[in-house]
PDB file of N, CA and C in Angstrom:
ATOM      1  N   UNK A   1      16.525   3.790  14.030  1.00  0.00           N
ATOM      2  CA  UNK A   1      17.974   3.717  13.992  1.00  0.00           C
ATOM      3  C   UNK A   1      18.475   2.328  14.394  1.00  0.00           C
ATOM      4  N   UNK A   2      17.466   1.487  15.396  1.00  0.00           N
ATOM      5  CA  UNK A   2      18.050   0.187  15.405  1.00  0.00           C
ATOM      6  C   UNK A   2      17.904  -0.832  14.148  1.00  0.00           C
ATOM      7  N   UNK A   3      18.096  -0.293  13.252  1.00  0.00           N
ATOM      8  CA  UNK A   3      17.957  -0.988  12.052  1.00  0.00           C
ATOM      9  C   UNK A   3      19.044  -1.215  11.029  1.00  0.00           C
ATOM     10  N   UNK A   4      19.728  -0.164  11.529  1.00  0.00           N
ATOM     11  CA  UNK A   4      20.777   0.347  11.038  1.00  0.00           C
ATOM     12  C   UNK A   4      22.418  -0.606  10.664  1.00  0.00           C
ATOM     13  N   UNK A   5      22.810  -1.030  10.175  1.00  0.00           N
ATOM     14  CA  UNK A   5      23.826  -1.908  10.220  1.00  0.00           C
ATOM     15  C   UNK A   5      25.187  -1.194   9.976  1.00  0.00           C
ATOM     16  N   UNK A   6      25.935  -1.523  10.733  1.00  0.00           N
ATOM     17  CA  UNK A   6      27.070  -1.006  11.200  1.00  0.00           C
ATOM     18  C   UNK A   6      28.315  -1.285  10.073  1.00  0.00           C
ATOM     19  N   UNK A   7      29.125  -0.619   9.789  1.00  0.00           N
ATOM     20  CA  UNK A   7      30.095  -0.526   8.347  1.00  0.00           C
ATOM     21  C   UNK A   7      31.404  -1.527   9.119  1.00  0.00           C
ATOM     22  N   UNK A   8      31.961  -2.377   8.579  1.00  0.00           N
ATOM     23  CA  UNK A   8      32.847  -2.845   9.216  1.00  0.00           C
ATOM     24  C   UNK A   8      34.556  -1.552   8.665  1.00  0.00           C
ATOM     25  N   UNK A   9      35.647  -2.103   9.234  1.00  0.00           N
ATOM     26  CA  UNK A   9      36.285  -1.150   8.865  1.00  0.00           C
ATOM     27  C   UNK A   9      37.007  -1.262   6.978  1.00  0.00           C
ATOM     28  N   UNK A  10      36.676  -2.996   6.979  1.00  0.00           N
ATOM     29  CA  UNK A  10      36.790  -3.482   5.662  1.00  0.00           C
ATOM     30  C   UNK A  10      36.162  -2.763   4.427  1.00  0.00           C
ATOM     31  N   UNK A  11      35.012  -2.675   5.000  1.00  0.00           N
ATOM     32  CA  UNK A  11      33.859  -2.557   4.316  1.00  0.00           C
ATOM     33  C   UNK A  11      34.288  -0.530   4.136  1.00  0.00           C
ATOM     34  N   UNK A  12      34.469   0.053   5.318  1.00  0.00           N
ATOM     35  CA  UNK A  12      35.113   1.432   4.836  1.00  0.00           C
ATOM     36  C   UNK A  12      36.399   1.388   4.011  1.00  0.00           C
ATOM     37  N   UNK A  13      37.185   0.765   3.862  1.00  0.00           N
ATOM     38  CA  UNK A  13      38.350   0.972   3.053  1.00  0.00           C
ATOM     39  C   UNK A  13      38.046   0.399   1.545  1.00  0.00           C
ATOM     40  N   UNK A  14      36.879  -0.259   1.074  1.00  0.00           N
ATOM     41  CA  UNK A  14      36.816  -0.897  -0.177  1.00  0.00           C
ATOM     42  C   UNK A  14      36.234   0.065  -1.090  1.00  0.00           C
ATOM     43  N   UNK A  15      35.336   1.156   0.036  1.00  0.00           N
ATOM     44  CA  UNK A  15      34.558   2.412  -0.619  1.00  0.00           C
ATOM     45  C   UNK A  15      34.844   2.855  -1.446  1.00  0.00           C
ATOM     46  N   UNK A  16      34.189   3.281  -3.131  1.00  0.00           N
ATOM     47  CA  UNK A  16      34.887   3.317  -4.279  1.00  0.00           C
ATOM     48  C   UNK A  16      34.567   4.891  -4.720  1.00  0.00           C
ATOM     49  N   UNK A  17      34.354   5.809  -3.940  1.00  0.00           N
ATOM     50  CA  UNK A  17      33.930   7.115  -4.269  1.00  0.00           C
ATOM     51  C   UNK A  17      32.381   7.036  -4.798  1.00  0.00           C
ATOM     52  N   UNK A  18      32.707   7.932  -6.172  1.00  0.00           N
ATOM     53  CA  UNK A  18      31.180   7.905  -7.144  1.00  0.00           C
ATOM     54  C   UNK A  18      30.872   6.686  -7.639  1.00  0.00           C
ATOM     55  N   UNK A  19      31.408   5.630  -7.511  1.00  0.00           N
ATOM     56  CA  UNK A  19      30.968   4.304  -7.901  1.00  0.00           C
ATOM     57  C   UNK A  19      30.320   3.606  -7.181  1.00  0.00           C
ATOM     58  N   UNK A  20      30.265   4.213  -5.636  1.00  0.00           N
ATOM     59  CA  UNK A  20      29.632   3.386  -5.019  1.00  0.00           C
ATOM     60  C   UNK A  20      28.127   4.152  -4.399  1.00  0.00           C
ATOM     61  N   UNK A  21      27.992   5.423  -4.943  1.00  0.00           N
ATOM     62  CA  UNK A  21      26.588   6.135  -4.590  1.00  0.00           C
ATOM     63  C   UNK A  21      25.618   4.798  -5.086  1.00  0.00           C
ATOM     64  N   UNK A  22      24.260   5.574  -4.457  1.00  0.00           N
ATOM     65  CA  UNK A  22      23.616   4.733  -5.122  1.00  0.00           C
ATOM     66  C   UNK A  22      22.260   4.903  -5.856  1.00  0.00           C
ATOM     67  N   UNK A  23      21.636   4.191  -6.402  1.00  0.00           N
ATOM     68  CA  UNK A  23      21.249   4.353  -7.457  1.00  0.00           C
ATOM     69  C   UNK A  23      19.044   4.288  -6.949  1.00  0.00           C
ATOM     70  N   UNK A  24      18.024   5.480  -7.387  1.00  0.00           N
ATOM     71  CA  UNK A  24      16.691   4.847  -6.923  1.00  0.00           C
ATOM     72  C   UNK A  24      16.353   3.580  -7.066  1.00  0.00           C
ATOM     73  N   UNK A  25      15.018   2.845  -6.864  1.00  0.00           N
ATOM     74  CA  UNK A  25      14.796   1.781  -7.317  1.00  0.00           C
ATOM     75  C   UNK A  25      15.622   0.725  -7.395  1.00  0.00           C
ATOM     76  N   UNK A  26      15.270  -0.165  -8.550  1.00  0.00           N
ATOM     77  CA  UNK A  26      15.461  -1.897  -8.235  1.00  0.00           C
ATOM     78  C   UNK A  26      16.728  -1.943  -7.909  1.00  0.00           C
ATOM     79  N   UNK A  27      17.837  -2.825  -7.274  1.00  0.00           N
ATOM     80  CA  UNK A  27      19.398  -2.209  -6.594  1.00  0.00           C
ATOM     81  C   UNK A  27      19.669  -1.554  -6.234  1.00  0.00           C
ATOM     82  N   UNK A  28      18.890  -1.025  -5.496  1.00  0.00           N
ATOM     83  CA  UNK A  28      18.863   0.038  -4.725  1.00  0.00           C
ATOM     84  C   UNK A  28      19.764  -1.018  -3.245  1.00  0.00           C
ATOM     85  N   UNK A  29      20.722  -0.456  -2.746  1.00  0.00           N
ATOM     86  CA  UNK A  29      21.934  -1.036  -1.717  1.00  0.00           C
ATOM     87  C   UNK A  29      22.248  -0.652  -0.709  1.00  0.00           C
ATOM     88  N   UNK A  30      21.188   0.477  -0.321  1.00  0.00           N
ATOM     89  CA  UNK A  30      20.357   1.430   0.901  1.00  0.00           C
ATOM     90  C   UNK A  30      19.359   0.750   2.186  1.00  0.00           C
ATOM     91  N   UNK A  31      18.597  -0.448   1.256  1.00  0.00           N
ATOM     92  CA  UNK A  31      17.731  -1.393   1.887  1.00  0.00           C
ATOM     93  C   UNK A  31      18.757  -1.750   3.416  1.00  0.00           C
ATOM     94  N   UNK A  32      19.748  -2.537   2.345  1.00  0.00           N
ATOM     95  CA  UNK A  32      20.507  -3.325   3.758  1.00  0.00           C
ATOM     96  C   UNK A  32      20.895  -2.756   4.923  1.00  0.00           C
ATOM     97  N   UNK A  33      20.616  -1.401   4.478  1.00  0.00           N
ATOM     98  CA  UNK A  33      21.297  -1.039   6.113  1.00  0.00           C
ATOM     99  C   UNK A  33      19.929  -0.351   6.921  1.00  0.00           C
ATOM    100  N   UNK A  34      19.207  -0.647   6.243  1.00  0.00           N
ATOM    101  CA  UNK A  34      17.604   0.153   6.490  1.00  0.00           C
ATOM    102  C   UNK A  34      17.738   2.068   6.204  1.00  0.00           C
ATOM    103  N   UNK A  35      18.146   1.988   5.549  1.00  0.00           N
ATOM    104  CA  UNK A  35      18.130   3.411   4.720  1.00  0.00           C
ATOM    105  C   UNK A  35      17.840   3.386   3.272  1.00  0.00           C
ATOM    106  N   UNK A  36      17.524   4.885   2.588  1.00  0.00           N
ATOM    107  CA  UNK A  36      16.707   4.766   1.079  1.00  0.00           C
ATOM    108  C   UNK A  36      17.605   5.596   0.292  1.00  0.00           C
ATOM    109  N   UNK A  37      17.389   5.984  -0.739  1.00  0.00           N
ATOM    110  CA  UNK A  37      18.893   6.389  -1.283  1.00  0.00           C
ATOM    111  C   UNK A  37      18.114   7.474  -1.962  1.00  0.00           C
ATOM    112  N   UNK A  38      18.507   8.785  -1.552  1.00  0.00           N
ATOM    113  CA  UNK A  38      17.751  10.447  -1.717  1.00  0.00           C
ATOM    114  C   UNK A  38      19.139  10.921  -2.202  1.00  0.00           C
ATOM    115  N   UNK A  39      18.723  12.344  -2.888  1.00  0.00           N
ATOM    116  CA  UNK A  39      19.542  13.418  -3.157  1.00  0.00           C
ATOM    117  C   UNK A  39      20.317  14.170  -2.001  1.00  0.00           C
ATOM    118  N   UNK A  40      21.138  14.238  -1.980  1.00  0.00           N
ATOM    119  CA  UNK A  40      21.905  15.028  -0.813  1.00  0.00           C
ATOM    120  C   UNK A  40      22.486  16.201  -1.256  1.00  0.00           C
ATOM    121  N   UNK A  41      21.961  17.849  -1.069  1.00  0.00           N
ATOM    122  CA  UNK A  41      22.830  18.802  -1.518  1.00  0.00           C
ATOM    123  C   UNK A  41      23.471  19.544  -0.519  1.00  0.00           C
ATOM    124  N   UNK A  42      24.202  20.051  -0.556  1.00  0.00           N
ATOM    125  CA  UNK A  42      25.405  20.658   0.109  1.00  0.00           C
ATOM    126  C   UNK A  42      25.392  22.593   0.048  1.00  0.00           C
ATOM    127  N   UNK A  43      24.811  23.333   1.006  1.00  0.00           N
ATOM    128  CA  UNK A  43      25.126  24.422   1.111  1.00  0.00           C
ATOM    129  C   UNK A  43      25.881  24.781   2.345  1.00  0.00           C
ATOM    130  N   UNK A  44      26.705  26.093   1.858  1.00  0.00           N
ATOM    131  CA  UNK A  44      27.396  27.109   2.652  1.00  0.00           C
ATOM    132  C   UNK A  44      26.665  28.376   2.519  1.00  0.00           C
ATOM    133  N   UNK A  45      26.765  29.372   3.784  1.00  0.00           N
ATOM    134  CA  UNK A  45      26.485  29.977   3.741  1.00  0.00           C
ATOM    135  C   UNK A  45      24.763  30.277   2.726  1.00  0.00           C
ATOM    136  N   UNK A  46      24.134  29.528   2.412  1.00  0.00           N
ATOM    137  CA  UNK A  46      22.837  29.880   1.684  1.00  0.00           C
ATOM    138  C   UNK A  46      23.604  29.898   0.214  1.00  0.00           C
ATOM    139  N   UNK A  47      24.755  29.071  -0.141  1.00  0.00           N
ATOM    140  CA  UNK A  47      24.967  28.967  -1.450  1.00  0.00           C
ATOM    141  C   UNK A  47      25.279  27.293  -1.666  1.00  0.00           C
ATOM    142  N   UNK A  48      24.455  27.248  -2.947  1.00  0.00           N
ATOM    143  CA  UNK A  48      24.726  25.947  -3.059  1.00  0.00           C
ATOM    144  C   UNK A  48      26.477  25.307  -3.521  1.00  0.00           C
ATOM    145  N   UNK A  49      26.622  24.210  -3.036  1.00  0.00           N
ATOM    146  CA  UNK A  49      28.308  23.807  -3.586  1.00  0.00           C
ATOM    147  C   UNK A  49      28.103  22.548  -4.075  1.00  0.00           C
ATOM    148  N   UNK A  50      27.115  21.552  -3.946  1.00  0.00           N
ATOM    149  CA  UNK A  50      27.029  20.369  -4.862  1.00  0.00           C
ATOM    150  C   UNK A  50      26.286  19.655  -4.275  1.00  0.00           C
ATOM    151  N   UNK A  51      25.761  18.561  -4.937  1.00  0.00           N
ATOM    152  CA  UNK A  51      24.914  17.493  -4.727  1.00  0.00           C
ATOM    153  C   UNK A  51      25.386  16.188  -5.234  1.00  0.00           C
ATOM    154  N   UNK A  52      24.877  15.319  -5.201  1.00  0.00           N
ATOM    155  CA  UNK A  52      25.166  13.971  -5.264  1.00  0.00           C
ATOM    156  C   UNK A  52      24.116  12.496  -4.525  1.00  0.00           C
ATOM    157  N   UNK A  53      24.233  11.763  -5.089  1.00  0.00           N
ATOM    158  CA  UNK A  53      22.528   9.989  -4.246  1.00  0.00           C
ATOM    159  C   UNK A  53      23.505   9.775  -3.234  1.00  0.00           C
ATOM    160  N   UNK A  54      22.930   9.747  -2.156  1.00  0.00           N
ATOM    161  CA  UNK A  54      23.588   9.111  -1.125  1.00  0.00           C
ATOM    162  C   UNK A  54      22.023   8.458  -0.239  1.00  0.00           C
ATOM    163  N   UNK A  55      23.300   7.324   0.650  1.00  0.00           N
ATOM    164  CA  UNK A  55      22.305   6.316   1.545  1.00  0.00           C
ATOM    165  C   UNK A  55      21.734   7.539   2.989  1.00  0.00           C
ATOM    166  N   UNK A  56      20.530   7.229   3.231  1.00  0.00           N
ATOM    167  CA  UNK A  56      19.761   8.417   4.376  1.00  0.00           C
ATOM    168  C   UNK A  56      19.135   7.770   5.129  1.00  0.00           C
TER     169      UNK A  56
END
């Protein structure tokens, strides 16, 4: 976790939704903060509600 680089508040307000997930492999934009960019799915209750690449 000390690897981790910290979001400025700039850097939270420029956030572009689904444009800014990110993508496996080469540009991959996960590196910089020392995280890798996996599938993230989303359940309630033992039902699924969505997925989407996010930084991990």
């Amino acid at each position: 976790m000390k690897k981790l680089k910290k979001l400025s508040k700039k850097d939270l307000k420029t956030i572009k939704g689904g444009g800014d997930f990110c993508k496996p492999g080469a540009g991959d934009i996960c590196g910089q903060y020392g995280l890798e960019c996996g599938m993230w799915f989303s359940y309630t209750g033992g039902q699924y509600i969505e997925s989407h690449m996010a930084c991990m």
